[in-house]
N, C-alpha and C. Protein backbone atom coordinates (compact mmCIF):
# COMPACT_ATOMS: atom_id res chain seq x y z
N UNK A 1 -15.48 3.01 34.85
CA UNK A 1 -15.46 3.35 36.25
C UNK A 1 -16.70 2.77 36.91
N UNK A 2 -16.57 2.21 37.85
CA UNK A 2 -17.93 1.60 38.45
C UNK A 2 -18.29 2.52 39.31
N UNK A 3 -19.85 2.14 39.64
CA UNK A 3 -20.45 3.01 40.21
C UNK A 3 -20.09 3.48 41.82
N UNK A 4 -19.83 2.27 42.63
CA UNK A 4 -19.25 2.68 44.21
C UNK A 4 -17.83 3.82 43.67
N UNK A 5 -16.69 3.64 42.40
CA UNK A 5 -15.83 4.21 42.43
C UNK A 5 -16.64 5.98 42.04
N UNK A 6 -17.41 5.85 41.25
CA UNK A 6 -17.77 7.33 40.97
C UNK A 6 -18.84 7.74 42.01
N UNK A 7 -19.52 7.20 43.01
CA UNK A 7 -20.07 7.80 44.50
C UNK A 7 -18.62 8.49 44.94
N UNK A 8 -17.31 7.65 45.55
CA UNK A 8 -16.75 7.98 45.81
C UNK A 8 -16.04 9.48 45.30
N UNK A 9 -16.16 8.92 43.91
CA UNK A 9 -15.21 10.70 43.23
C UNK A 9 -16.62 11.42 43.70
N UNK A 10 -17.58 11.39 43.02
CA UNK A 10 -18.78 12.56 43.28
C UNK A 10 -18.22 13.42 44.54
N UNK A 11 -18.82 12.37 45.85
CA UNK A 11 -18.53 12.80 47.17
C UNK A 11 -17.42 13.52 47.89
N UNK A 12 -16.01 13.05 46.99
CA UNK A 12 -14.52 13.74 47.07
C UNK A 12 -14.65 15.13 46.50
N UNK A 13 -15.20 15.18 45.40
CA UNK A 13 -15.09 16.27 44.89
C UNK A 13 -16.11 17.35 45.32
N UNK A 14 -17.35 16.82 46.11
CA UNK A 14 -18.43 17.81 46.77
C UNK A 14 -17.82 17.82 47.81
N UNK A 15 -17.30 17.36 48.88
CA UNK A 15 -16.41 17.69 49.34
C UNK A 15 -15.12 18.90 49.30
N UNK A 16 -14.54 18.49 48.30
CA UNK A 16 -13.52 19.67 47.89
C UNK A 16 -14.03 21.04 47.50
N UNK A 17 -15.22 20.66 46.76
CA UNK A 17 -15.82 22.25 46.96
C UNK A 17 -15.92 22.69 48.12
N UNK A 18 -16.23 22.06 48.89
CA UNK A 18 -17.33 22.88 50.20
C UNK A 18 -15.67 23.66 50.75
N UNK A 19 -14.68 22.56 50.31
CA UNK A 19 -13.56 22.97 51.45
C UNK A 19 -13.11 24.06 50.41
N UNK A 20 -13.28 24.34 49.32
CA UNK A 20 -12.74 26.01 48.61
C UNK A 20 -13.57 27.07 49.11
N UNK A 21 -15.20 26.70 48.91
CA UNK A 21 -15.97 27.87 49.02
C UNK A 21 -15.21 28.15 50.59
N UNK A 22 -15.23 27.30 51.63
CA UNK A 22 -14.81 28.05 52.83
C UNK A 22 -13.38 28.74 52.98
N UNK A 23 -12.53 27.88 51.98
CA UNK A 23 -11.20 29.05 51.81
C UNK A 23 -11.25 30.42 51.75
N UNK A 24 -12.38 30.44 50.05
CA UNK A 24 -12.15 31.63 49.35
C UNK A 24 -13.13 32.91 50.06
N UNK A 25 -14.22 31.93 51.26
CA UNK A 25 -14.19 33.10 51.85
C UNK A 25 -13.89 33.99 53.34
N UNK A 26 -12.50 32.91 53.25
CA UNK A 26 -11.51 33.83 54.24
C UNK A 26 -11.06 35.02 53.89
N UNK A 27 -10.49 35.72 54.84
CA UNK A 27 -9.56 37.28 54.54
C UNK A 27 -8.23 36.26 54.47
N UNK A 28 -7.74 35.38 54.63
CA UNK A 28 -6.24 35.36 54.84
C UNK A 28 -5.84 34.44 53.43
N UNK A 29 -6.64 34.77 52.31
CA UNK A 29 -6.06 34.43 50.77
C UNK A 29 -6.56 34.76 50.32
N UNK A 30 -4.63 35.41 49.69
CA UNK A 30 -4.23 36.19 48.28
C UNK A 30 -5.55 36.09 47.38
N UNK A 31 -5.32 36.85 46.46
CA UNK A 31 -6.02 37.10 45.30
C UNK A 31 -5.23 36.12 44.09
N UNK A 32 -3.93 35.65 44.31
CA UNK A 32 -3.50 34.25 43.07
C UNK A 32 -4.07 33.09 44.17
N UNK A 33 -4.30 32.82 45.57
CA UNK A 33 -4.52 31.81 46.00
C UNK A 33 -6.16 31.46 45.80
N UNK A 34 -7.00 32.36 45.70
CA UNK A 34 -8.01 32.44 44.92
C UNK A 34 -8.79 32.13 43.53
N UNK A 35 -7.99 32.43 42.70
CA UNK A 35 -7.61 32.40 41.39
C UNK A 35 -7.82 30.72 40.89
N UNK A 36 -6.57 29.95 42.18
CA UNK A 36 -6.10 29.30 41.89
C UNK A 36 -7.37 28.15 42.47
N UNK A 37 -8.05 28.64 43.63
CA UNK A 37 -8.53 27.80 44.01
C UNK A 37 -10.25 27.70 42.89
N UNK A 38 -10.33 28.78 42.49
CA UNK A 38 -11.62 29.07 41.65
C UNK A 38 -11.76 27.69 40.12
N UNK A 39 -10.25 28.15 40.07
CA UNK A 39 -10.03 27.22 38.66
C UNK A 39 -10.24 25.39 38.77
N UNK A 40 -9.71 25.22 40.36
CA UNK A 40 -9.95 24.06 41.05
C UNK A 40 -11.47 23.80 41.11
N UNK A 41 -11.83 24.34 41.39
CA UNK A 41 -13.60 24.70 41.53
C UNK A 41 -14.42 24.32 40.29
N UNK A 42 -13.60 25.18 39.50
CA UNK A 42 -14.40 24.67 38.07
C UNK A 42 -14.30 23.77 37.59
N UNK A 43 -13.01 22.91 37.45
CA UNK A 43 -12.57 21.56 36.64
C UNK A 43 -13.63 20.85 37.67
N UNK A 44 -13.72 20.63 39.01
CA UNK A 44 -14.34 19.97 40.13
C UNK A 44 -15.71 20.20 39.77
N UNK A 45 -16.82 21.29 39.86
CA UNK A 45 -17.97 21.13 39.04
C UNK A 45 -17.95 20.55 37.70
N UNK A 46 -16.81 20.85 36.86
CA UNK A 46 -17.56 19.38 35.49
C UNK A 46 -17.55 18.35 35.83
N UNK A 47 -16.36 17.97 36.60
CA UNK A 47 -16.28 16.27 36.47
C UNK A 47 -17.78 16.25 37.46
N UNK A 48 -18.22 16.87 37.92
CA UNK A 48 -19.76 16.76 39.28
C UNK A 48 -20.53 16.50 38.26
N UNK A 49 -20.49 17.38 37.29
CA UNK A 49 -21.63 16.97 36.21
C UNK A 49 -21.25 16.38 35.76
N UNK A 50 -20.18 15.73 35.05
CA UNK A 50 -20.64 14.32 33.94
C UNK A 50 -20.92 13.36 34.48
N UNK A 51 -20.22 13.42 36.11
CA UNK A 51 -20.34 11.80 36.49
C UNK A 51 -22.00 12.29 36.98
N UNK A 52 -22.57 12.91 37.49
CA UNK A 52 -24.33 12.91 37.20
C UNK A 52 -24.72 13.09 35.82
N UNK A 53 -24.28 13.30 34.99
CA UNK A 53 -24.70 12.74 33.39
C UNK A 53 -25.04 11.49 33.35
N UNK A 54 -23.62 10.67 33.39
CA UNK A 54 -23.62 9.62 33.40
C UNK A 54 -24.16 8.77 34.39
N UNK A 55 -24.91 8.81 35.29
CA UNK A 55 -25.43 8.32 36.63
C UNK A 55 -27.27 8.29 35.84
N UNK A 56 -27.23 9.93 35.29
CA UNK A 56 -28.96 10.14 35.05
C UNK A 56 -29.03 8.83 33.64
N UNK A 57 -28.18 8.84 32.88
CA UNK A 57 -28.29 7.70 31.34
C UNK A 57 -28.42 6.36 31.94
N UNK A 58 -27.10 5.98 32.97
CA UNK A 58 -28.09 4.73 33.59
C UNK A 58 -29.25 4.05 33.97
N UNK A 59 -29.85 5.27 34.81
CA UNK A 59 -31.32 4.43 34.94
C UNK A 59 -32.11 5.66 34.02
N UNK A 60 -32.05 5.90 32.85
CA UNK A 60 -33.25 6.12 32.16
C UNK A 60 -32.88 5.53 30.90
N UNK A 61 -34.12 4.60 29.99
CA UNK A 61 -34.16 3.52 29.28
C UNK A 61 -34.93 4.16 28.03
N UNK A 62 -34.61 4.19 27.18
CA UNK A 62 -35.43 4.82 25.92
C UNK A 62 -36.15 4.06 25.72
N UNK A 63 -37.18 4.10 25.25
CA UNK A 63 -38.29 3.08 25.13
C UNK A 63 -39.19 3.80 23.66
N UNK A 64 -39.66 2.64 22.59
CA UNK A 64 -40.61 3.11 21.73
C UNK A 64 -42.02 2.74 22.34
N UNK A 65 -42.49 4.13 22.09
CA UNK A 65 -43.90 3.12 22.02
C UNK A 65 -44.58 2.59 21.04
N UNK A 66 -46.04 2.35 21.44
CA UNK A 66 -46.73 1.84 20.12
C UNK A 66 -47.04 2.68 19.12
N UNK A 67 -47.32 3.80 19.21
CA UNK A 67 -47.74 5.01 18.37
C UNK A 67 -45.94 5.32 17.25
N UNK A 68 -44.91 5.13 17.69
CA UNK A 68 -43.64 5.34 17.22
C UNK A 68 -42.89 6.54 17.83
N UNK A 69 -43.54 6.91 18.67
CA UNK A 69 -43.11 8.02 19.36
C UNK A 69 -42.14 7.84 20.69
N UNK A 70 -40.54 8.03 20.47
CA UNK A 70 -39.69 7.35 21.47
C UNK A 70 -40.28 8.76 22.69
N UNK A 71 -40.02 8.09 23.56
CA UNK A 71 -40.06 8.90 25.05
C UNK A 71 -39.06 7.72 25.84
N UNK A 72 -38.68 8.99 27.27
CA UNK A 72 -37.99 8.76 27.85
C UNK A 72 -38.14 8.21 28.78
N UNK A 73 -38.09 6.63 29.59
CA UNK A 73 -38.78 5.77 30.89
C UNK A 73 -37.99 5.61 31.78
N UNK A 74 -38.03 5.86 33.35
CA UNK A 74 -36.72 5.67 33.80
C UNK A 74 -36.74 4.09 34.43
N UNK A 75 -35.94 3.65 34.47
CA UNK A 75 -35.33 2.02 34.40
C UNK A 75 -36.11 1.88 35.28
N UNK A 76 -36.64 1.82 36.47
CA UNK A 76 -37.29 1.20 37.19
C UNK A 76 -38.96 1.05 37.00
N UNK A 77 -39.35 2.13 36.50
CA UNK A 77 -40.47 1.99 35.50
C UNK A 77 -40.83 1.10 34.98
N UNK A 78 -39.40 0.57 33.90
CA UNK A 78 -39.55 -0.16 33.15
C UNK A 78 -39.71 -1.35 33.30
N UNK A 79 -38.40 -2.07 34.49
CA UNK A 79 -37.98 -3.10 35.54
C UNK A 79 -39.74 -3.40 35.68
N UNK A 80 -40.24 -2.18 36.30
CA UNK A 80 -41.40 -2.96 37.48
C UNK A 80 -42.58 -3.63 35.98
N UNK A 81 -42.92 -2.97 34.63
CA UNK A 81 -43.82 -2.95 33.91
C UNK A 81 -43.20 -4.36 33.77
N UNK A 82 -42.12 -4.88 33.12
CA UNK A 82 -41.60 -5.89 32.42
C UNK A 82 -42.36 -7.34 33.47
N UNK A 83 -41.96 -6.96 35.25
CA UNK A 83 -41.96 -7.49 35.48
C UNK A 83 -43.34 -8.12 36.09
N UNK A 84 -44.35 -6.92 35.63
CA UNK A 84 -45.75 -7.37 35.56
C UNK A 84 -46.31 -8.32 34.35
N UNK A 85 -45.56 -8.08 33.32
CA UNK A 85 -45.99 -7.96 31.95
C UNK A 85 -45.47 -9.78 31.90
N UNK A 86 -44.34 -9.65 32.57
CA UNK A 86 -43.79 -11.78 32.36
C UNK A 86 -43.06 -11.82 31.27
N UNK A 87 -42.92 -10.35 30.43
CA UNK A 87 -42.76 -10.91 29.20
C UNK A 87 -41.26 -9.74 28.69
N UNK A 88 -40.43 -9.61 27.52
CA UNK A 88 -39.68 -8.72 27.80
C UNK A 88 -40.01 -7.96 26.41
N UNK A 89 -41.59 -7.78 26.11
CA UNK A 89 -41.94 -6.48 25.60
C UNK A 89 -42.47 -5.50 26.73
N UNK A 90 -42.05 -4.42 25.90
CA UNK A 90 -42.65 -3.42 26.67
C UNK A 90 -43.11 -2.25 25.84
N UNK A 91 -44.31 -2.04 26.13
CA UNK A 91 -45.01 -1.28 25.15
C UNK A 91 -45.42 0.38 26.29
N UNK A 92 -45.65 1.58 25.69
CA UNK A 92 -45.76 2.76 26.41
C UNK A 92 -47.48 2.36 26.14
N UNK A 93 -48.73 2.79 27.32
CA UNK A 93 -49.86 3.02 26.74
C UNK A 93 -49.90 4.44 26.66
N UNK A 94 -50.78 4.40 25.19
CA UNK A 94 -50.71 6.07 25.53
C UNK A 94 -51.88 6.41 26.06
N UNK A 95 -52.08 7.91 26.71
CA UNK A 95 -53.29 8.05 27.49
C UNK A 95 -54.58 9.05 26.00
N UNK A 96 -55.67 8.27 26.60
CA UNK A 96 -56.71 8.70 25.53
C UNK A 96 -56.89 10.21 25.51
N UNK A 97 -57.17 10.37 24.54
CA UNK A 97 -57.69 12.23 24.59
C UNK A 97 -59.11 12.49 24.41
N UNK A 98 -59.22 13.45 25.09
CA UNK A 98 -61.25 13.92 25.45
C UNK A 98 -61.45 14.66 24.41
């Protein structure tokens, strides 16, 4: 799924919430029209979260450092170091201790 297509779902589906929460809190639906819309609600918050799962794994880049200790860099971090560096190592510095 490319990314303009999953903005789009994200936004459809934050969308569709906003339009349940204002259903469910009308007086003029049932307690199954409720039900029904709750369950809608929920499938609609996972897919919200994976496709921000999958959005946050894109731009963050695992990186080792020099010590062997992986930590987590987010891509543009990395982008900008690389592109100081000229080179396509990339090393973490670690910070000294007092």
């Amino acid at each position: 799924m490319s990314s303009k297509s999953q903005k789009g779902s994200f936004e459809n589906s934050l969308e569709r919430l906003e339009a349940i929460v204002e259903e469910m809190q009308s007086d003029d639906l049932p307690l199954e029209g409720r039900l029904k819309r709750f369950e809608e609600g929920v499938a609609l918050v996972r897919e919200c979260k994976k496709l921000l799962e999958s959005a946050a794994k894109k731009v963050e880049v695992l990186v080792k450092s020099s010590g062997g200790k992986l930590e987590t860099r987010l891509f543009e971090e990395v982008r900008q170091r690389l592109r100081e560096t000229g080179s396509g190592d990339y090393e973490v510095e670690e910070e000294e201790k007092e």
